[in-house]
Protein backbone atom coordinates (compact mmCIF):
# COMPACT_ATOMS: atom_id res chain seq x y z
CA UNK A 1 34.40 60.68 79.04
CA UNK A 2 37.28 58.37 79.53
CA UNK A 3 40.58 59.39 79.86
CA UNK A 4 42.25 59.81 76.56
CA UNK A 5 45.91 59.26 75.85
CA UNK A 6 47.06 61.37 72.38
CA UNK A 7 50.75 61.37 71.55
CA UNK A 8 52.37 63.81 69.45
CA UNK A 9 54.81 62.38 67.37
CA UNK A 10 56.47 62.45 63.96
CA UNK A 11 60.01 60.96 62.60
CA UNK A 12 61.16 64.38 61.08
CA UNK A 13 62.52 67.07 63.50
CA UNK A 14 61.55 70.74 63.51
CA UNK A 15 58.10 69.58 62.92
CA UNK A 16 56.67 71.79 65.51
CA UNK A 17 55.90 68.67 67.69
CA UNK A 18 56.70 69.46 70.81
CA UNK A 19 54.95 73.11 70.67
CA UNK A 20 51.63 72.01 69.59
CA UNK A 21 51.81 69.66 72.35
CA UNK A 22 52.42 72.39 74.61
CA UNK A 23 49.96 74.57 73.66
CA UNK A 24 47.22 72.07 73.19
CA UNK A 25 47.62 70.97 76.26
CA UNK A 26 47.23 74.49 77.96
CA UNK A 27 44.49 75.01 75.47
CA UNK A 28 42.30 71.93 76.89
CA UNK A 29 42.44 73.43 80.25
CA UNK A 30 41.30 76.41 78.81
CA UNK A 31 38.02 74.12 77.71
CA UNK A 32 37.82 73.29 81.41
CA UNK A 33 39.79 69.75 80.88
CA UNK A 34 42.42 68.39 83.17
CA UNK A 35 45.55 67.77 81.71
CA UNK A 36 48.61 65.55 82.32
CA UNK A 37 52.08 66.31 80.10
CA UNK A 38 54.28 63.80 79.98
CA UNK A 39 58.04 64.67 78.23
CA UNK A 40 59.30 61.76 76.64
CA UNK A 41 62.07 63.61 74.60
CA UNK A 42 65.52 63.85 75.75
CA UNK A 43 65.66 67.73 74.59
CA UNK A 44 63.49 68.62 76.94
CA UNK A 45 61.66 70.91 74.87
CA UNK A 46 57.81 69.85 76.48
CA UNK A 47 59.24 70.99 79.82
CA UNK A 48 60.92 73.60 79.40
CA UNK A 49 57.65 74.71 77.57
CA UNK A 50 56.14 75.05 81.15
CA UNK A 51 59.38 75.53 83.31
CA UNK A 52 62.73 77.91 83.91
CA UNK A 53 66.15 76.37 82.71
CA UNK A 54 67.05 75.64 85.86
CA UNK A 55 64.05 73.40 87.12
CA UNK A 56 64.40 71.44 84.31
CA UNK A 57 68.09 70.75 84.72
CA UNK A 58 66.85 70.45 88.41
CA UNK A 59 64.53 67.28 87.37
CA UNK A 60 66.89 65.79 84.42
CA UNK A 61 69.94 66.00 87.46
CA UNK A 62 67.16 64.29 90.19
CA UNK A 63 65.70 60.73 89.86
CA UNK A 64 62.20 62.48 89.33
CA UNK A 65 61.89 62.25 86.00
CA UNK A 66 60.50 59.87 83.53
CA UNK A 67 63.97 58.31 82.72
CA UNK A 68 64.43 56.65 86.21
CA UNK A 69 60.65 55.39 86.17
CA UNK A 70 60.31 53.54 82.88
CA UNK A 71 63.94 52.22 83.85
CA UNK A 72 62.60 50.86 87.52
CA UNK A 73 59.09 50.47 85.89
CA UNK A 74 57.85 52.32 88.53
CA UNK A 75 54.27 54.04 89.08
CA UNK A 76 54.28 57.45 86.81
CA UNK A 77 51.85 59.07 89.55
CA UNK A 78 54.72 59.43 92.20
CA UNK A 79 56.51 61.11 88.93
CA UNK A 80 53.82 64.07 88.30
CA UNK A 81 55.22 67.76 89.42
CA UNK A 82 52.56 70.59 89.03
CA UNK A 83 52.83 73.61 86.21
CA UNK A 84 52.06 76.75 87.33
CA UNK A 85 48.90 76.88 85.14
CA UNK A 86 45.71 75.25 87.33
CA UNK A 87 44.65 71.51 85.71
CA UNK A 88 47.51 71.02 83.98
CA UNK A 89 50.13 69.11 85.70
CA UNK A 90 53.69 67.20 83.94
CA UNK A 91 55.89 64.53 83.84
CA UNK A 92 59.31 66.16 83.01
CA UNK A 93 62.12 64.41 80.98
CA UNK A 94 65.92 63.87 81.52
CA UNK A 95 68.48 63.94 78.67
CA UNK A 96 69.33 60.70 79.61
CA UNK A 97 66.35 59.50 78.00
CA UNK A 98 68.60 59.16 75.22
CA UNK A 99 70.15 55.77 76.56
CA UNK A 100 66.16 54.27 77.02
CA UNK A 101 66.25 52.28 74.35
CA UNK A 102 69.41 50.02 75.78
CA UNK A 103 67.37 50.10 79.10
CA UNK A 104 64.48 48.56 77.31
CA UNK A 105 65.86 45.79 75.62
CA UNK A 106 66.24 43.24 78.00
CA UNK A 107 62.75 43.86 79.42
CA UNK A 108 59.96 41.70 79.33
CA UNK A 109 57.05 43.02 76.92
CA UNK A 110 59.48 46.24 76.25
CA UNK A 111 57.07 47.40 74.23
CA UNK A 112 54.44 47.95 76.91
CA UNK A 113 56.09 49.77 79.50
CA UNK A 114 54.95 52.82 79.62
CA UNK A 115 51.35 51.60 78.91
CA UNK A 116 51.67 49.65 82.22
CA UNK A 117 53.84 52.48 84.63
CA UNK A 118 50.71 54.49 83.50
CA UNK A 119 47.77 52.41 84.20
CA UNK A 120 47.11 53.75 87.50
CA UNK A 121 47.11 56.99 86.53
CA UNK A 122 44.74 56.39 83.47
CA UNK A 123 42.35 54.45 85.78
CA UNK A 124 42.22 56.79 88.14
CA UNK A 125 39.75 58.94 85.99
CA UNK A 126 41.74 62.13 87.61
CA UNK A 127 42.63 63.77 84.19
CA UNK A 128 40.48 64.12 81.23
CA UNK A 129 43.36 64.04 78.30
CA UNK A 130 47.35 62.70 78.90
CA UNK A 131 49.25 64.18 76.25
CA UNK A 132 52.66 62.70 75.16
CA UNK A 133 55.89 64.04 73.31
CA UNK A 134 57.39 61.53 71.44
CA UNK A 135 61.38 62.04 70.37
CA UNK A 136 61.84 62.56 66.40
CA UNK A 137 62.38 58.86 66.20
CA UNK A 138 61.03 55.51 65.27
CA UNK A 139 62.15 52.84 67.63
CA UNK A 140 61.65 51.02 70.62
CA UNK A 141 60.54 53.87 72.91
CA UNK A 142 58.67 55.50 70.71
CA UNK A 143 56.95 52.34 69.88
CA UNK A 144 56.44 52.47 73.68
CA UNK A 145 54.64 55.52 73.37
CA UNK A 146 52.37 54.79 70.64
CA UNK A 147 51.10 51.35 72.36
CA UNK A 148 50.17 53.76 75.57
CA UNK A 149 48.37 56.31 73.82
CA UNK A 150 44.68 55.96 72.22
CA UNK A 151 45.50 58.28 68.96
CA UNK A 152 48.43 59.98 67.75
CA UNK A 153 48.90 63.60 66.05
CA UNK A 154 51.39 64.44 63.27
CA UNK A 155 52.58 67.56 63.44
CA UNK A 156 53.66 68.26 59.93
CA UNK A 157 56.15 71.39 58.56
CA UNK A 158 55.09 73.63 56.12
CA UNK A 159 58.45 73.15 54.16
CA UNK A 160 59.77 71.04 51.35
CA UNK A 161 61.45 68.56 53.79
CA UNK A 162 58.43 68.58 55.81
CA UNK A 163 56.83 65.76 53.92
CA UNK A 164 60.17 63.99 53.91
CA UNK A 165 59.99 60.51 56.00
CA UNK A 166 56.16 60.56 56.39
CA UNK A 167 55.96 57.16 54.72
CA UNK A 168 58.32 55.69 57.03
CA UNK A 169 56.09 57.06 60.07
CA UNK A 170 52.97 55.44 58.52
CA UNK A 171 54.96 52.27 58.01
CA UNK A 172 56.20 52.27 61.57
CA UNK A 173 52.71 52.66 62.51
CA UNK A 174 51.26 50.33 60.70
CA UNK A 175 54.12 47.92 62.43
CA UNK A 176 52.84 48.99 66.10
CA UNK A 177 49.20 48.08 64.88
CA UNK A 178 50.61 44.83 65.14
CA UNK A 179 50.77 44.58 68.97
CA UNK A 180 48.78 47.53 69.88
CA UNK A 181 45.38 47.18 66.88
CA UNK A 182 42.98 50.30 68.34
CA UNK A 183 45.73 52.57 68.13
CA UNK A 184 43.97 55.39 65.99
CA UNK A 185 45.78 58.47 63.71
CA UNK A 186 43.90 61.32 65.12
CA UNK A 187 45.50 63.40 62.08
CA UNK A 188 47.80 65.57 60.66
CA UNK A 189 48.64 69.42 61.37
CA UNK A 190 50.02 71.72 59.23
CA UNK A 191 52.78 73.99 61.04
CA UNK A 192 55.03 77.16 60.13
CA UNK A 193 53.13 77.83 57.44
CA UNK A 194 53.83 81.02 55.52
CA UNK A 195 50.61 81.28 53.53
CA UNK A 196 52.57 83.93 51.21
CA UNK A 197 54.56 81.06 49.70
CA UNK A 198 53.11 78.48 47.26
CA UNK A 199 54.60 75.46 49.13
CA UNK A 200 52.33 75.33 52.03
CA UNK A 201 49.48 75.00 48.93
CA UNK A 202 51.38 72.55 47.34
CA UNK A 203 52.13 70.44 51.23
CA UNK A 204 48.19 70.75 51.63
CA UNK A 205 46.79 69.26 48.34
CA UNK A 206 50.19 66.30 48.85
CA UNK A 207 48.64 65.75 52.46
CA UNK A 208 44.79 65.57 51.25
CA UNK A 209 46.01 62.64 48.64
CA UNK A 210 46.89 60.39 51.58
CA UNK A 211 44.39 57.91 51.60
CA UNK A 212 42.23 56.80 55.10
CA UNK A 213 44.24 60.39 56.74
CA UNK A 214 42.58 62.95 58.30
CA UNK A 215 44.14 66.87 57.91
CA UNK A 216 42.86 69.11 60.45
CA UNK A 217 41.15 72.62 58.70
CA UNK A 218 43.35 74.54 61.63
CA UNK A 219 46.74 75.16 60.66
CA UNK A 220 49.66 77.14 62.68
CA UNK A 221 51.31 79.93 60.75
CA UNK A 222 55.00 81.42 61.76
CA UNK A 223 54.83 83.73 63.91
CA UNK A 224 57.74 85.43 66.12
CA UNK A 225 55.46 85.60 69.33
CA UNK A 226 56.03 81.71 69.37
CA UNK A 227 59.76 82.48 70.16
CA UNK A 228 59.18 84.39 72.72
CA UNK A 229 56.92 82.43 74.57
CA UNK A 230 59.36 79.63 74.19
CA UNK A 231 61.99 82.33 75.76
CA UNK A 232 59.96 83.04 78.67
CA UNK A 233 58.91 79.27 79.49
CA UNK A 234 55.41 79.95 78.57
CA UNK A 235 52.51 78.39 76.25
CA UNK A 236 51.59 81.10 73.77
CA UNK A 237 48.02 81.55 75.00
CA UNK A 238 49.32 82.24 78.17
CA UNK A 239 52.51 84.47 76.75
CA UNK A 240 50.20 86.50 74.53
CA UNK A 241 46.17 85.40 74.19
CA UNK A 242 45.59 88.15 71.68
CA UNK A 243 48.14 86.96 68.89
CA UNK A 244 47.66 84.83 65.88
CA UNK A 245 49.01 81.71 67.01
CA UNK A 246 47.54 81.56 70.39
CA UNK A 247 44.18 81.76 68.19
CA UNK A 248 45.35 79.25 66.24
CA UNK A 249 46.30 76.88 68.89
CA UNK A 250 42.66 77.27 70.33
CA UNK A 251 41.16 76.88 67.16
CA UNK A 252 43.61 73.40 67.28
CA UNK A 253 42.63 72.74 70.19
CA UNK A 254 38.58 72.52 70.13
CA UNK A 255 38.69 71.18 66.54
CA UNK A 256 40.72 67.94 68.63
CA UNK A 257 38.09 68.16 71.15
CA UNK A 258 35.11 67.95 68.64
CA UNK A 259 37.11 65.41 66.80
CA UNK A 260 37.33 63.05 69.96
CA UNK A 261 33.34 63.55 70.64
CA UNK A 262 33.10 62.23 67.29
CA UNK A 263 34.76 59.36 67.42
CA UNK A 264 33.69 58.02 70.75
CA UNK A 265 30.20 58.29 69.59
């Protein structure tokens, strides 16, 4: 199997986004896959997923970080730093990835940037899945993003603003179609659900009216070990492999792979 590029992205913060990115990712290596994160969030949240407060700050501070190579348009393999977890390796971000968007604008094909600093890499055959975090934002970098990547997930909230702002997200992606026509929505996952309160019935049957969109059967309940991995710069299923979520997440994570076998077929 080709390399395949999924982003993680969705318009409306707290969505859980950047976690199921995490943990997916640890979960394919778990399936025997090689992974490659790439952060492309400003908070930092997908590396510090994976590394101590202080390496982080240690790569946002540096010019070894995605920042400085989409502004250079530089190769992203002499950007990858190595996790602690075998076959899964990162990308980390910089807060000033909140300025990319000026740094884009006067480039030529903007929009392709990231699709081109990360040919090489994709080429190469050397990792079986590169997983993206997109910022909660539609613009120029995230349109970036979605032009690089194959498929994109939507992490979705459990909540009544959860739903909020998924029309403009389809819009937006129906704009990137535009320039970038394969780009496929892998689907949408359900997250902090509490399955005691009628609202996450009520998000699922609004969800399952969507025309054309696929809702994965996995969703990711609240649960408190979560936190604490977060605290201790760890994936859950490598914080705690016998709690709910890291089941979950696994669960997630082969229903993705199955999906992908699917399609390519």
């Amino acid at each position: 199997m080709k390399t395949q590029v999924i982003c993680f992205a969705n318009n409306k913060g707290g969505s859980g986004k950047s976690t199921t990115c995490a943990n997916v990712g640890y979960g394919l290596t778990q399936l025997g896959k090689k992974v490659l994160l790439i952060d492309g969030d400003m908070q930092l949240n997908l590396s510090l997923s994976f590394f101590s407060e202080d390496e982080v700050l240690g790569f946002a501070q540096s010019e070894d970080n995605l920042y400085y190579a989409i502004k250079n348009q530089k190769d992203l393999k002499d950007y990858i730093v190595h996790t602690s977890y075998e076959n899964l390796d990162m990308i980390p971000s910089s807060t000033l990835m909140s300025s990319i968007e000026f740094e884009l604008f006067t480039k030529w094909q903007r929009e392709f940037i990231l699709k081109r600093c990360l040919s090489s890499i994709r080429e190469s055959g050397e990792y079986d899945y590169i997983l993206i975090d997109a910022p909660p934002t539609l613009g120029g970098w995230v349109m970036n993003i979605l032009c690089a990547s194959d498929c994109v997930m939507i992490p979705v909230e459990a909540t009544p603003w959860g739903l909020f702002g998924l029309g403009n997200m389809f819009e937006f992606l129906e704009e990137v179609r535009q320039i970038a026509p394969d780009l496929e929505v892998l689907g949408i996952v359900v997250t902090k659900v509490d399955t005691r309160k009628n609202y996450f019935k009520q998000t699922i049957d609004s969800l399952h009216e969507l025309e054309a969109v696929n809702v994965f059967e996995t969703f990711i309940r609240v649960d408190s070990s979560v936190e604490w991995s977060q605290d201790n710069n760890m994936p859950i299923m490598a914080y705690r492999k016998s709690c709910r979520s890291a089941q979950e997440y696994m669960a997630l994570t082969e229903e993705i792979v199955n999906r992908k076998q699917d399609t390519n077929e």
